[in-house]
N, C-alpha and C. Protein backbone atom coordinates (compact mmCIF):
# COMPACT_ATOMS: atom_id res chain seq x y z
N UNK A 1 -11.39 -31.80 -4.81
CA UNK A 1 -10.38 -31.32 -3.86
C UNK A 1 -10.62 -29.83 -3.57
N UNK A 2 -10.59 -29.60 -2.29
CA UNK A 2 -10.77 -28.21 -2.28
C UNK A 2 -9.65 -27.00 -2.10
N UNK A 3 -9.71 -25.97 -2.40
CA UNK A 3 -9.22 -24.96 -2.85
C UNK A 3 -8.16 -23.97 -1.36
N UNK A 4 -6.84 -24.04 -2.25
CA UNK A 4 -6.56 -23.56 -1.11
C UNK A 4 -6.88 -22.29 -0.03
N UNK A 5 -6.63 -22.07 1.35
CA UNK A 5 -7.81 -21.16 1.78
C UNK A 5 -6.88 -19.96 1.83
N UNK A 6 -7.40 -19.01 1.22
CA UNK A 6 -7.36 -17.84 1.35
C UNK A 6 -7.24 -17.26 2.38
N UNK A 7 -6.04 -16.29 2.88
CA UNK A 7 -5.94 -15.88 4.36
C UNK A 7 -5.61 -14.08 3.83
N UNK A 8 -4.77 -14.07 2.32
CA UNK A 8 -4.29 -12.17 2.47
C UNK A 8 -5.02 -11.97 0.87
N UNK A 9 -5.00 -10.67 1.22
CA UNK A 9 -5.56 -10.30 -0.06
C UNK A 9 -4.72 -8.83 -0.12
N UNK A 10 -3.82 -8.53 -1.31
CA UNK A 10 -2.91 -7.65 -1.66
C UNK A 10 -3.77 -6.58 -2.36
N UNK A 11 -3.95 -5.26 -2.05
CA UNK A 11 -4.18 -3.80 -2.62
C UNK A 11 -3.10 -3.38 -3.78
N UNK A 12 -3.35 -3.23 -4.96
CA UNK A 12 -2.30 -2.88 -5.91
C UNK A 12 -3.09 -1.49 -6.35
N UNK A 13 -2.12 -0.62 -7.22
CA UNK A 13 -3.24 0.64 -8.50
C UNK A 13 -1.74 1.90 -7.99
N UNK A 14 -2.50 2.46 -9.21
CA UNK A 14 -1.10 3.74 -8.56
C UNK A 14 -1.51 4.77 -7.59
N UNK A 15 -0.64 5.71 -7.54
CA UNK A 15 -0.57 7.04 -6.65
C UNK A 15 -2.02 7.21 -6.81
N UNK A 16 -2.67 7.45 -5.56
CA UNK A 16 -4.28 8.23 -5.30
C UNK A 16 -5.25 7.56 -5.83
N UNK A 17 -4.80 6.48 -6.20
CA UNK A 17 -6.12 5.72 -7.08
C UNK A 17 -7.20 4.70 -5.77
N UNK A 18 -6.93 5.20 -4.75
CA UNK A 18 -7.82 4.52 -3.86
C UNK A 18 -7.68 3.36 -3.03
N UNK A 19 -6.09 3.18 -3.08
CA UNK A 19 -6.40 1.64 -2.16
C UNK A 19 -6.13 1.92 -0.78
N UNK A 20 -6.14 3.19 -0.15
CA UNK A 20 -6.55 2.56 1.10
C UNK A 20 -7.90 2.99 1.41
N UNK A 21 -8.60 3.97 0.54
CA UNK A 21 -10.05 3.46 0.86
C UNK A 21 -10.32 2.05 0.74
N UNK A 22 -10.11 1.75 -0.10
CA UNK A 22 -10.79 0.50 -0.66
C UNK A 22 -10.46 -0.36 0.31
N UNK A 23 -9.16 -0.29 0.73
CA UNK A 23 -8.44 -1.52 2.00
C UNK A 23 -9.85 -1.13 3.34
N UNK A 24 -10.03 0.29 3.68
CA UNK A 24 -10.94 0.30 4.99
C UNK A 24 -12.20 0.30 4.78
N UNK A 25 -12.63 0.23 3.52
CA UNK A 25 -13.88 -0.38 2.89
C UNK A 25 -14.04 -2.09 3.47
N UNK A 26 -12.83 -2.99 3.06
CA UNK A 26 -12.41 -4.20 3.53
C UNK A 26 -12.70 -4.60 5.11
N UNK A 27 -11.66 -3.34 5.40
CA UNK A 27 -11.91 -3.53 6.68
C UNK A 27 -13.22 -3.71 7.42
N UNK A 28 -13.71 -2.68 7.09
CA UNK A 28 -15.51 -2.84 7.55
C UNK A 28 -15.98 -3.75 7.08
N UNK A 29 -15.60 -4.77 6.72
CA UNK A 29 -16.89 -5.77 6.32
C UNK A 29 -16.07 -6.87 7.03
N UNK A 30 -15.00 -6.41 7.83
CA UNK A 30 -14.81 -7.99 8.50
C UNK A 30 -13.05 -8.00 8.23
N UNK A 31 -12.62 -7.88 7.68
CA UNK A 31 -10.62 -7.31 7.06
C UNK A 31 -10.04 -7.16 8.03
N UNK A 32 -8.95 -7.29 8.06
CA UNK A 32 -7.90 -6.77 9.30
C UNK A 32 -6.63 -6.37 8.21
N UNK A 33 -6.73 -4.48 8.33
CA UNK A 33 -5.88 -4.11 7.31
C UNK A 33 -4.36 -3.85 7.91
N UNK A 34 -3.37 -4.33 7.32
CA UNK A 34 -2.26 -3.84 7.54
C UNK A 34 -1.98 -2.61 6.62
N UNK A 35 -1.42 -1.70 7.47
CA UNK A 35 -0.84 -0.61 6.26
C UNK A 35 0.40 -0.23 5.89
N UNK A 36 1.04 -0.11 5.42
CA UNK A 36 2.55 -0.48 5.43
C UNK A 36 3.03 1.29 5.41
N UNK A 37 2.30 2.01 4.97
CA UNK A 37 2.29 3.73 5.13
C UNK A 37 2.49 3.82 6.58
N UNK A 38 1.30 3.45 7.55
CA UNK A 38 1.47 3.78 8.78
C UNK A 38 3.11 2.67 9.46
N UNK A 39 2.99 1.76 8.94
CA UNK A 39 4.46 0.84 9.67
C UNK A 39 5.75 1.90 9.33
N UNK A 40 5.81 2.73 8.19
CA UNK A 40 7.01 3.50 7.50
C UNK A 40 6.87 4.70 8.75
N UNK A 41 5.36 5.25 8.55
CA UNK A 41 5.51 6.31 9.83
C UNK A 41 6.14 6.12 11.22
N UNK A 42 6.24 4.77 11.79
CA UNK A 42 6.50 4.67 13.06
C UNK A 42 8.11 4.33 12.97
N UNK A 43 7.98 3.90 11.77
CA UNK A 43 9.75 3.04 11.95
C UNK A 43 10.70 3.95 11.50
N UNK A 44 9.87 5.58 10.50
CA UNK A 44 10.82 6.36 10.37
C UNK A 44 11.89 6.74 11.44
N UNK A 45 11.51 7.44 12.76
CA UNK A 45 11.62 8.00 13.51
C UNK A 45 12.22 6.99 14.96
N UNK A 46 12.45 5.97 14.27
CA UNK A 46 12.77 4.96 15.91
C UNK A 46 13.77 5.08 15.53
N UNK A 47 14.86 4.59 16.95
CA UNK A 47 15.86 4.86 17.54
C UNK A 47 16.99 4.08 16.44
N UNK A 48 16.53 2.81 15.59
CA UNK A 48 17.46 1.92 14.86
C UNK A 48 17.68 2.69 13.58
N UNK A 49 16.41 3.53 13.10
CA UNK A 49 16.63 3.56 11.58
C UNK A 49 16.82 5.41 11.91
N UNK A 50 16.27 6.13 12.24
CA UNK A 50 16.25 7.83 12.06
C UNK A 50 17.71 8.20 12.49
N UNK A 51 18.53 7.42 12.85
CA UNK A 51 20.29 8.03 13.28
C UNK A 51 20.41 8.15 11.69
N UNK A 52 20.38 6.54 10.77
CA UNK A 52 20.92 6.34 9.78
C UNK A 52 20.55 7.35 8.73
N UNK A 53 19.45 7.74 8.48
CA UNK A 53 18.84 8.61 7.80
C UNK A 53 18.75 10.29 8.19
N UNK A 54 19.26 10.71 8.93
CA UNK A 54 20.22 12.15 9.54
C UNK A 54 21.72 11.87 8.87
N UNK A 55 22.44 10.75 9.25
CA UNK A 55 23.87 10.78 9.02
C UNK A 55 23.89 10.83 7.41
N UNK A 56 22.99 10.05 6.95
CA UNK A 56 23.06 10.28 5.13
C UNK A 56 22.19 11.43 4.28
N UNK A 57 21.31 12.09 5.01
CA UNK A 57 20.34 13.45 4.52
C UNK A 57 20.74 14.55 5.27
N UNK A 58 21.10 14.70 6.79
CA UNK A 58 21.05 15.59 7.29
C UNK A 58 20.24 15.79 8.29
N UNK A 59 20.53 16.96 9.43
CA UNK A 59 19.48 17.47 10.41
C UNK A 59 18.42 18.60 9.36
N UNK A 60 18.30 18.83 8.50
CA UNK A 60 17.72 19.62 7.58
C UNK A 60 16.39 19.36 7.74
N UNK A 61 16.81 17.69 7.25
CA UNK A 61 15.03 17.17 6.65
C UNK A 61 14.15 16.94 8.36
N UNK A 62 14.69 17.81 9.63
CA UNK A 62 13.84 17.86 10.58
C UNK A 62 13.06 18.38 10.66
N UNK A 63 12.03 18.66 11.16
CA UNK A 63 11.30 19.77 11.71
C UNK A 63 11.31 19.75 12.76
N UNK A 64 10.22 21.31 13.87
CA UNK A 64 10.93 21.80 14.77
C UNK A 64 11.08 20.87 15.76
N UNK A 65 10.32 19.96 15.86
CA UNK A 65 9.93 18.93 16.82
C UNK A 65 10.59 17.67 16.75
N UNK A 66 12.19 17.69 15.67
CA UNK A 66 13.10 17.20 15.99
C UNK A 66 12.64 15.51 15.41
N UNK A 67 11.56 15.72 14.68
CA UNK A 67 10.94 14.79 13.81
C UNK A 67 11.41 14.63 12.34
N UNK A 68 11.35 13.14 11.33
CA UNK A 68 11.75 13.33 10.31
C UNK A 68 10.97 13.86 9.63
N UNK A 69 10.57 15.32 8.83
CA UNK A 69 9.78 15.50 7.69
C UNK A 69 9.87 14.98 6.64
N UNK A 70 8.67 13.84 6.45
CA UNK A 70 8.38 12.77 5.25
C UNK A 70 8.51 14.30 4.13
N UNK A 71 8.16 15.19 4.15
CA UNK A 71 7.65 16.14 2.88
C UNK A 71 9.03 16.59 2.33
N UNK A 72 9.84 17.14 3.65
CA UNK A 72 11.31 17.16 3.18
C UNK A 72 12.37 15.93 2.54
N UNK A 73 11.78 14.95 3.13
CA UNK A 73 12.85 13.76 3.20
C UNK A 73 12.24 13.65 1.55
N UNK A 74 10.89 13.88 1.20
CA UNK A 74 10.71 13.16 -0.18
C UNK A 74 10.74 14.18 -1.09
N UNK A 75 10.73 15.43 -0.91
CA UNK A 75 11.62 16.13 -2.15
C UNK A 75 13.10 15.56 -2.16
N UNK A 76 13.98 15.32 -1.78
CA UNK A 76 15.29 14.60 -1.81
C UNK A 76 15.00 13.31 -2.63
N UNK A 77 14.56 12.20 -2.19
CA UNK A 77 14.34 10.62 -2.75
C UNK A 77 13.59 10.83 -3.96
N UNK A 78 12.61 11.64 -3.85
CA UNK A 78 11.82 11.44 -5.26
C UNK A 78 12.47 12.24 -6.16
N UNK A 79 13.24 12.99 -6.84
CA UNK A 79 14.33 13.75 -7.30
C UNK A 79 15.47 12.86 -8.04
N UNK A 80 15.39 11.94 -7.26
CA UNK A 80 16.56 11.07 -7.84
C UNK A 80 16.53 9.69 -7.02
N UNK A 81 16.78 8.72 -8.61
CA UNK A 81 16.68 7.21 -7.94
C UNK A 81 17.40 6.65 -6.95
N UNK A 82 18.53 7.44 -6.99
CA UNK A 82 19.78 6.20 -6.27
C UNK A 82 19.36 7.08 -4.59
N UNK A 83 19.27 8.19 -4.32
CA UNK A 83 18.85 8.44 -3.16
C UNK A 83 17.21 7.71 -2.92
N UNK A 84 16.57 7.27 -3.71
CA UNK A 84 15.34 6.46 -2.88
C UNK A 84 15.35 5.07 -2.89
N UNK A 85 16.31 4.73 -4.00
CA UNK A 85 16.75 3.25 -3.64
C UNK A 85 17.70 3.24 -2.07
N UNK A 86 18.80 4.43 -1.85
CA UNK A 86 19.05 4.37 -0.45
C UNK A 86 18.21 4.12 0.55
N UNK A 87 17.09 4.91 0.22
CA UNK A 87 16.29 5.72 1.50
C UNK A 87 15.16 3.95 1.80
N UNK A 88 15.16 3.26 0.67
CA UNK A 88 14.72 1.68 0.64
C UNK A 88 14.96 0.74 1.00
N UNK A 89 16.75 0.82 0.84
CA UNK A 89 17.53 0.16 1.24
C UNK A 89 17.42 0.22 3.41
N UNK A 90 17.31 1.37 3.71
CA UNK A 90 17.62 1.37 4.78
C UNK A 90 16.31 1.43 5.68
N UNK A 91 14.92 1.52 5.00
CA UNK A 91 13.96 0.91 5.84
C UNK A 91 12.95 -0.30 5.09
N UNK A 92 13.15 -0.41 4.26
CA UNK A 92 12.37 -1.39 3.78
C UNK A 92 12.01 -2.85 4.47
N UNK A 93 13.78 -3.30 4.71
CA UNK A 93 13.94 -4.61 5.05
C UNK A 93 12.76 -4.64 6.61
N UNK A 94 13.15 -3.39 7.32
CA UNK A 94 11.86 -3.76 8.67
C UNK A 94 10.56 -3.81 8.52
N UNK A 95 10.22 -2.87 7.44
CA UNK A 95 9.14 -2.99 7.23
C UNK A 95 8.53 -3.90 6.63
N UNK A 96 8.82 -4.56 5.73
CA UNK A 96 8.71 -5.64 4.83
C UNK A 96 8.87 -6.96 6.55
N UNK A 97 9.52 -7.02 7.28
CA UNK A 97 9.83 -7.59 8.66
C UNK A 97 8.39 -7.76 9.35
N UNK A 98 8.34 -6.65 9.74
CA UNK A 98 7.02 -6.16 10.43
C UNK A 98 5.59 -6.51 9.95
N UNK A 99 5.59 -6.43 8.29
CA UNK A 99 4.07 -6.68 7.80
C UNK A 99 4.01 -8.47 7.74
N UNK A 100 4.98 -9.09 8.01
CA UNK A 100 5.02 -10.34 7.74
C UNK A 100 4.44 -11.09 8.86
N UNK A 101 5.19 -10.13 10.02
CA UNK A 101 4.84 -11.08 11.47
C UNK A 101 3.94 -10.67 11.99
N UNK A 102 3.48 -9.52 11.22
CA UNK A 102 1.80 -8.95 12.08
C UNK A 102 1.26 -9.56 10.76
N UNK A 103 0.75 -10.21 9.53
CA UNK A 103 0.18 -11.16 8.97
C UNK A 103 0.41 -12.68 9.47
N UNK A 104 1.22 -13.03 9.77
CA UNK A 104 1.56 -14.36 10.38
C UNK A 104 0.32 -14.14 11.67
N UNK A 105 0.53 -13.29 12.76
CA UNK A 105 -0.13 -13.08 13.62
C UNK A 105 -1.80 -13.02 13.56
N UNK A 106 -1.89 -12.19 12.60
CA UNK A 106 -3.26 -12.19 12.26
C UNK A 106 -3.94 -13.42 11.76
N UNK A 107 -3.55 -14.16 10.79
CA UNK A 107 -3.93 -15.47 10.29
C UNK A 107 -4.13 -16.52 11.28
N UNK A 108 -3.33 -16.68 12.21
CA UNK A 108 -3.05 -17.66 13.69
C UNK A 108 -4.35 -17.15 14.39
N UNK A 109 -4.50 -15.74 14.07
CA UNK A 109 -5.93 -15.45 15.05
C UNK A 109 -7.10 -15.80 13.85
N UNK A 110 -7.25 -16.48 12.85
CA UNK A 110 -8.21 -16.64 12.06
C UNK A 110 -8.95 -15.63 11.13
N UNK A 111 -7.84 -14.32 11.33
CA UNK A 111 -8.27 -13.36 9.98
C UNK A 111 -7.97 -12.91 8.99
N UNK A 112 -9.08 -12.83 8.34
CA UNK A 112 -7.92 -12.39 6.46
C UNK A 112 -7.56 -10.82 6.37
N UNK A 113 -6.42 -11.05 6.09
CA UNK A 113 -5.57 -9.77 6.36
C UNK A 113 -5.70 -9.43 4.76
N UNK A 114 -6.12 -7.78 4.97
CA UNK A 114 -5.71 -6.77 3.57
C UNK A 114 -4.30 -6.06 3.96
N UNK A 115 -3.42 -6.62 3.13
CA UNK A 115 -1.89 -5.44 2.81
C UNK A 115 -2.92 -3.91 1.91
N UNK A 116 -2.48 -3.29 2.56
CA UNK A 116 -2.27 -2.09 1.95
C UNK A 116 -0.81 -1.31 2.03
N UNK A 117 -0.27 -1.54 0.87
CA UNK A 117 1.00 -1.42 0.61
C UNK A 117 1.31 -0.54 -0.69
N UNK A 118 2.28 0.54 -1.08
CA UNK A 118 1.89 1.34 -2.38
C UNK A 118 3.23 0.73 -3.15
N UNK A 119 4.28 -0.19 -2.56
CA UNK A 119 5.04 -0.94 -3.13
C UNK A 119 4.86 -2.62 -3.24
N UNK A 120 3.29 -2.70 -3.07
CA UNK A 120 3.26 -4.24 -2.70
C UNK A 120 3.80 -5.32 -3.98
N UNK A 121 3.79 -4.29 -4.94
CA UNK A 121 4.56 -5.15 -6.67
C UNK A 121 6.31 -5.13 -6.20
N UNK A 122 7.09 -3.70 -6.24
CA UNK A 122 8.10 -3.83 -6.20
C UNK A 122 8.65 -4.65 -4.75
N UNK A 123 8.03 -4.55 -4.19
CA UNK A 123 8.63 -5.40 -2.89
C UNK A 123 8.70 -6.42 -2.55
N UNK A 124 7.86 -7.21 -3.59
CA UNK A 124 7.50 -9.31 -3.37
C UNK A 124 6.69 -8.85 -2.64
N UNK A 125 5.89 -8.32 -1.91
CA UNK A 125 4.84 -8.68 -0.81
C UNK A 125 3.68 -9.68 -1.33
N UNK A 126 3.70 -9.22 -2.82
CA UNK A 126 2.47 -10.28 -3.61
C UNK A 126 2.67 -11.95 -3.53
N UNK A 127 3.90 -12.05 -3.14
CA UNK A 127 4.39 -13.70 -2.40
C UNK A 127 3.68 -13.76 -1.65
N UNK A 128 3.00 -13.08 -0.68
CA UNK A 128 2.04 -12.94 0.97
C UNK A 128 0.57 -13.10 0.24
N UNK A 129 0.55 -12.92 -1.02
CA UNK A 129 -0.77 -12.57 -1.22
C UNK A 129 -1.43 -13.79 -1.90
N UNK A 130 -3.04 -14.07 -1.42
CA UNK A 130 -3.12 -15.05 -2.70
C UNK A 130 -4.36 -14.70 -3.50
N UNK A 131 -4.76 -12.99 -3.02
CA UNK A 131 -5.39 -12.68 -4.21
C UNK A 131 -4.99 -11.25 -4.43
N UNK A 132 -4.68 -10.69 -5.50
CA UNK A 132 -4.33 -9.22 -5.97
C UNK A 132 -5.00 -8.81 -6.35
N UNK A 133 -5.18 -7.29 -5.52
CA UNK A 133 -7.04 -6.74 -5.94
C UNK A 133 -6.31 -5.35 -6.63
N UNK A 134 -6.91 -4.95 -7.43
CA UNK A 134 -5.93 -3.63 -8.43
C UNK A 134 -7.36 -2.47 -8.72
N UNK A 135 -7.25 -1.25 -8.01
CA UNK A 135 -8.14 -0.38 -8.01
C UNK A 135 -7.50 0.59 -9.47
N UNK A 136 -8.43 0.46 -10.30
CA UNK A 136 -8.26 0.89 -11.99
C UNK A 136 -8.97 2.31 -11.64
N UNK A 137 -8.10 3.15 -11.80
CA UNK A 137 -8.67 4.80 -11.42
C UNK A 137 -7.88 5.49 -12.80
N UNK A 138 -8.78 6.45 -13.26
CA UNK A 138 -8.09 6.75 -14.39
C UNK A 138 -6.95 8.23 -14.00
N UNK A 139 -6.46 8.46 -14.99
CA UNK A 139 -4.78 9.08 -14.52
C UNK A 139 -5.81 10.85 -14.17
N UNK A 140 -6.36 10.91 -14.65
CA UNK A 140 -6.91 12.56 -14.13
C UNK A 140 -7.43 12.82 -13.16
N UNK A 141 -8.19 11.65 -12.70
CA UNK A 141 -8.75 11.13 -11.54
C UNK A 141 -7.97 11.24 -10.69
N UNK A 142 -7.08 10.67 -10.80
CA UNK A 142 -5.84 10.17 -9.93
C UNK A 142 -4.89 11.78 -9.45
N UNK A 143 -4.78 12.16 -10.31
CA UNK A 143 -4.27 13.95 -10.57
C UNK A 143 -4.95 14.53 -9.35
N UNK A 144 -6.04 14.81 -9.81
CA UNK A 144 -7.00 15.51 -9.32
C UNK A 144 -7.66 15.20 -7.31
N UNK A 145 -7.47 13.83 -6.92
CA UNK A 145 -7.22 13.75 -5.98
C UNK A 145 -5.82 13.80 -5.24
N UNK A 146 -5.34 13.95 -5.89
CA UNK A 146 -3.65 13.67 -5.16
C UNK A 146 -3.45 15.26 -4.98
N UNK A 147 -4.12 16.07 -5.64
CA UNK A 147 -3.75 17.93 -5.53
C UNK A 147 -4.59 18.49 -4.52
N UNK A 148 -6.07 17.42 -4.36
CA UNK A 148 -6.91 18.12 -3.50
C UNK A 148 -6.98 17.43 -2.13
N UNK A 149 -6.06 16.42 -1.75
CA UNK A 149 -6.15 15.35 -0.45
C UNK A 149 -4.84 15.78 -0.15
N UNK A 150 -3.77 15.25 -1.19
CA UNK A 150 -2.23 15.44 -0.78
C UNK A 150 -2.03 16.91 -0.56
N UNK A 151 -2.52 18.28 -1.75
CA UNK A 151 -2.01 19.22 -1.79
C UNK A 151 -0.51 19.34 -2.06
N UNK A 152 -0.93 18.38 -3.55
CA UNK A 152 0.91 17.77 -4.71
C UNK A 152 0.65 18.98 -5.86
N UNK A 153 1.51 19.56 -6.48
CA UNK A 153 1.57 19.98 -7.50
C UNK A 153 0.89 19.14 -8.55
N UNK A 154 0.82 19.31 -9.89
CA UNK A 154 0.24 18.55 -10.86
C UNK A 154 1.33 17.85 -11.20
N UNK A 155 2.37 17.90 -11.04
CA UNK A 155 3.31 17.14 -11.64
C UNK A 155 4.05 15.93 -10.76
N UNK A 156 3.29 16.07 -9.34
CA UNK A 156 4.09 15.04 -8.65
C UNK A 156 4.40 13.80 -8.56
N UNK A 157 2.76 13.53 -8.68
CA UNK A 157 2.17 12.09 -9.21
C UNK A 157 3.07 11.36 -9.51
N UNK A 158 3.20 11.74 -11.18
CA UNK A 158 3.89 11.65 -11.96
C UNK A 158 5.76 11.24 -11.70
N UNK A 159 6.15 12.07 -11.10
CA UNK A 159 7.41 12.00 -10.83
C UNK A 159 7.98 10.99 -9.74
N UNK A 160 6.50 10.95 -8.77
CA UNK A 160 6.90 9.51 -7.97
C UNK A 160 6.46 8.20 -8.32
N UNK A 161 5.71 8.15 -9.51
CA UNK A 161 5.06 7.38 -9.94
C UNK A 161 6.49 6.71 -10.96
N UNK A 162 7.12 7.52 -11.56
CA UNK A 162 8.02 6.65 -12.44
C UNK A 162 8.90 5.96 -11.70
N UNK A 163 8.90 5.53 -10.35
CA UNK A 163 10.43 4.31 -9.61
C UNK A 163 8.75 3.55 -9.34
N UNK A 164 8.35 3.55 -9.64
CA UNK A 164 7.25 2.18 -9.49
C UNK A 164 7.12 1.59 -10.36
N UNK A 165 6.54 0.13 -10.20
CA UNK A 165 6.35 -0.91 -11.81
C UNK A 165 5.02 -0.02 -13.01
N UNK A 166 5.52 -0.32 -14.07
CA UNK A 166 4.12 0.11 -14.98
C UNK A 166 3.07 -0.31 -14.81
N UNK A 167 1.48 0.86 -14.71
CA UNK A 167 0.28 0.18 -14.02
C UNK A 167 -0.15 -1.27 -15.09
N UNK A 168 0.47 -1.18 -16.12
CA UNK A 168 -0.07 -2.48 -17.03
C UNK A 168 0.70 -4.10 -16.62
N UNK A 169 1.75 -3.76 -16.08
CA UNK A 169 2.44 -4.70 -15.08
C UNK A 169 1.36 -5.11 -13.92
N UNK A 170 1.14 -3.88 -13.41
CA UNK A 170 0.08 -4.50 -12.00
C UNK A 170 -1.03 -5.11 -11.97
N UNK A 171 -1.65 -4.37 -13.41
CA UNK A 171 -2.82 -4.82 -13.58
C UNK A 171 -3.02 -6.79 -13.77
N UNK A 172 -2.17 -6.68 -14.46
CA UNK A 172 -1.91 -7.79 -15.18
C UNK A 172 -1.83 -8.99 -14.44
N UNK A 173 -1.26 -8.94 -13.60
CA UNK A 173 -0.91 -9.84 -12.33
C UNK A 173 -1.95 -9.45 -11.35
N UNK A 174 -3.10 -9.03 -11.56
CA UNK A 174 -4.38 -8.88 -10.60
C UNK A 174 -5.68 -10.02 -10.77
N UNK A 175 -5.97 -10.49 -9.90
CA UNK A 175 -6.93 -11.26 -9.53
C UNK A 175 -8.61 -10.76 -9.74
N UNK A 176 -8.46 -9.47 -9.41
CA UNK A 176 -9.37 -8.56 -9.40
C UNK A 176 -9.25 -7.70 -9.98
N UNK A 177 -10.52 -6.55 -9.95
CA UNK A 177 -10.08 -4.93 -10.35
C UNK A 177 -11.30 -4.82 -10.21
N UNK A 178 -11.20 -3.33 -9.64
CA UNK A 178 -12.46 -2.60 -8.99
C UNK A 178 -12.34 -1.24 -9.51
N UNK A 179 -13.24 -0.94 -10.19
CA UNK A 179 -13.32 0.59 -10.75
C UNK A 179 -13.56 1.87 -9.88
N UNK A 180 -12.80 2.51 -9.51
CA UNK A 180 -12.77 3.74 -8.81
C UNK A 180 -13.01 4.60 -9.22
N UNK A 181 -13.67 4.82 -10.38
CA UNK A 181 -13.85 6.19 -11.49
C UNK A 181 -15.09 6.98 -10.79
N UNK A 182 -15.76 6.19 -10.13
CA UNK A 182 -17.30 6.68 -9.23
C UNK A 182 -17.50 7.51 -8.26
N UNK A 183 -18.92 6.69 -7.75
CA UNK A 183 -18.87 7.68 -6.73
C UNK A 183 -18.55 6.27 -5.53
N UNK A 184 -18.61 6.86 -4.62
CA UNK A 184 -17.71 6.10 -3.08
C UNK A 184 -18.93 5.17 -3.05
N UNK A 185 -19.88 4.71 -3.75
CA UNK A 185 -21.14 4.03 -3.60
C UNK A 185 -21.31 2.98 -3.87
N UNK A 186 -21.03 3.52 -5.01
CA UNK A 186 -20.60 2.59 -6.82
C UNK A 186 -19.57 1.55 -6.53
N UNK A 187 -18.36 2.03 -5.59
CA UNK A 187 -16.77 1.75 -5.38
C UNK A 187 -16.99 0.49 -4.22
N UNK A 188 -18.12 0.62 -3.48
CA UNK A 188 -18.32 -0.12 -2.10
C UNK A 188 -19.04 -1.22 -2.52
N UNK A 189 -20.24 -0.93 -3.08
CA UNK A 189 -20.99 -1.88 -3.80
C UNK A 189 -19.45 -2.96 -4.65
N UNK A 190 -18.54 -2.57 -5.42
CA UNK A 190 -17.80 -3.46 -5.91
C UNK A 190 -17.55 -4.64 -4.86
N UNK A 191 -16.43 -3.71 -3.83
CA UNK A 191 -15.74 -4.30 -2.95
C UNK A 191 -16.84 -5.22 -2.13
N UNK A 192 -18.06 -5.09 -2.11
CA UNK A 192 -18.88 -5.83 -1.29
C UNK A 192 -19.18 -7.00 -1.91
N UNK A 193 -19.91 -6.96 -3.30
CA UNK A 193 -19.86 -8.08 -4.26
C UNK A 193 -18.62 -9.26 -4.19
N UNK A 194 -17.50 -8.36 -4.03
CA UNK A 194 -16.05 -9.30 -3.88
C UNK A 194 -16.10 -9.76 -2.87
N UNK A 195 -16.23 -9.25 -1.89
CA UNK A 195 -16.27 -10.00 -0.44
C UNK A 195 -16.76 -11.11 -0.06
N UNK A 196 -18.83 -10.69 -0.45
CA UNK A 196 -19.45 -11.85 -0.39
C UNK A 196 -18.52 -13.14 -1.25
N UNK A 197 -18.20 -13.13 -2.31
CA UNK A 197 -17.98 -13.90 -3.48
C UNK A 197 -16.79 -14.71 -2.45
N UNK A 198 -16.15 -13.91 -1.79
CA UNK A 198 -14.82 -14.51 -1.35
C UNK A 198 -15.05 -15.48 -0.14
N UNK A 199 -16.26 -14.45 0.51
CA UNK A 199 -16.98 -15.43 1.83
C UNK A 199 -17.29 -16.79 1.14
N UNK A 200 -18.23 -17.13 -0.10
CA UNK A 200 -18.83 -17.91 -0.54
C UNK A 200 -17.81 -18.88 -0.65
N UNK A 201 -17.01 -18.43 -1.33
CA UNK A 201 -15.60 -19.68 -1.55
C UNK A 201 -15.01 -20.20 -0.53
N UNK A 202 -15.01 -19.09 1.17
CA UNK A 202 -13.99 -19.58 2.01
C UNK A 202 -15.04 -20.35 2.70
N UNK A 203 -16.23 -21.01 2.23
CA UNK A 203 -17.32 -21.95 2.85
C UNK A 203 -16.88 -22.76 2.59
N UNK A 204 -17.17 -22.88 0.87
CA UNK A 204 -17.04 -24.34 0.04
C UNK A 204 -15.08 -24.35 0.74
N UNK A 205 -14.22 -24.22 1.04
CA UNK A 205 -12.92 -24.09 1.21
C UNK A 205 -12.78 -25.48 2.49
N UNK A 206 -14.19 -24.60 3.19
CA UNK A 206 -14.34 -25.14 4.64
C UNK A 206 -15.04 -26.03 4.68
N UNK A 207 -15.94 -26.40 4.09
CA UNK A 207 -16.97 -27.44 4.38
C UNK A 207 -16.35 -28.86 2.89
């Protein structure tokens, strides 16, 4: 009997550890990535959700251009739980909306969709998924790009990292794992090995 076919493949690992390289690594070999970062960017600021999030933060967290500043808005939420469980509460549900029916969409067109998602554990999205790929980057690593890409203090990581599940939780529930400790070479070569491997299966799937 053959195996059911594979259509999403879920990005898991913590803060800076690489999954959306790794997701547009995917992409190039054939992927159609959703990103759920860029869906938050667009849906911050639309007309349904940015009233709600002024009336409960303020005109403060604007900048001059009358835009929400993610940098302002997340010194507030990351500071304290019950303001980012708010700040979750009041966009999540679209977004979580949105990545469903642009995966529905994508699959109908015959492609395997990568979530790249940095809540894809806490959010169920791994229900969407039927393989969990978990980029294992070690915590200094992880430091050390997040100060020189993000331009985070050393301690930020850290501080947004604790309202997320424990990485031994994620790991655990992973299908995969791809070592990011390398160089971008080392990291591609993984993801390529996986790919083929995945092509190979979605043959035997098909034939």
């Amino acid at each position: 009997m053959n195996e059911a076919k594979i259509n999403v493949i879920g990005i898991s690992g913590g803060i800076a550890s690489g999954k959306s390289t790794i997701a547009k690594m995917l992409g190039s070999l054939g992927a159609a990535v959703i990103d759920a970062d860029v869906i938050c960017h667009q849906l911050i600021d639309c007309k349904e959700i940015k009233p709600e999030i002024i009336e409960k933060w303020g005109t403060h967290i604007l900048t001059k251009q009358g835009k929400i500043s993610r940098r302002n808005l997340g010194k507030i939420v990351f500071s304290d739980k019950k303001e980012l469980q708010t700040l979750n509460n009041i966009i999540h549900p679209e977004v979580i909306k949105l990545i469903k029916s642009q995966t529905t969409r994508l699959i109908n067109r015959g492609k395997t969709v990568v979530l790249d998602a940095a809540l894809l554990v806490e959010s169920n999205l791994t229900k969407l998924c039927d393989i969990i790929l978990y980029v294992d980057t070690d915590e200094q690593v992880c430091v050390k790009r997040a100060q020189e890409n993000r331009k985070w203090p050393s301690d930020e990581k850290a501080k947004r990292e604790r309202y997320q599940s424990p990485m031994n939780e994620k790991k655990a529930i992973a299908t995969i794992i791809i070592n990011n400790n390398s160089t971008r070479k080392n990291t591609f070569s993984q993801v390529k090995d996986f790919w083929i491997q995945f092509l190979i299966k979605e043959e035997k799937n098909g034939g």
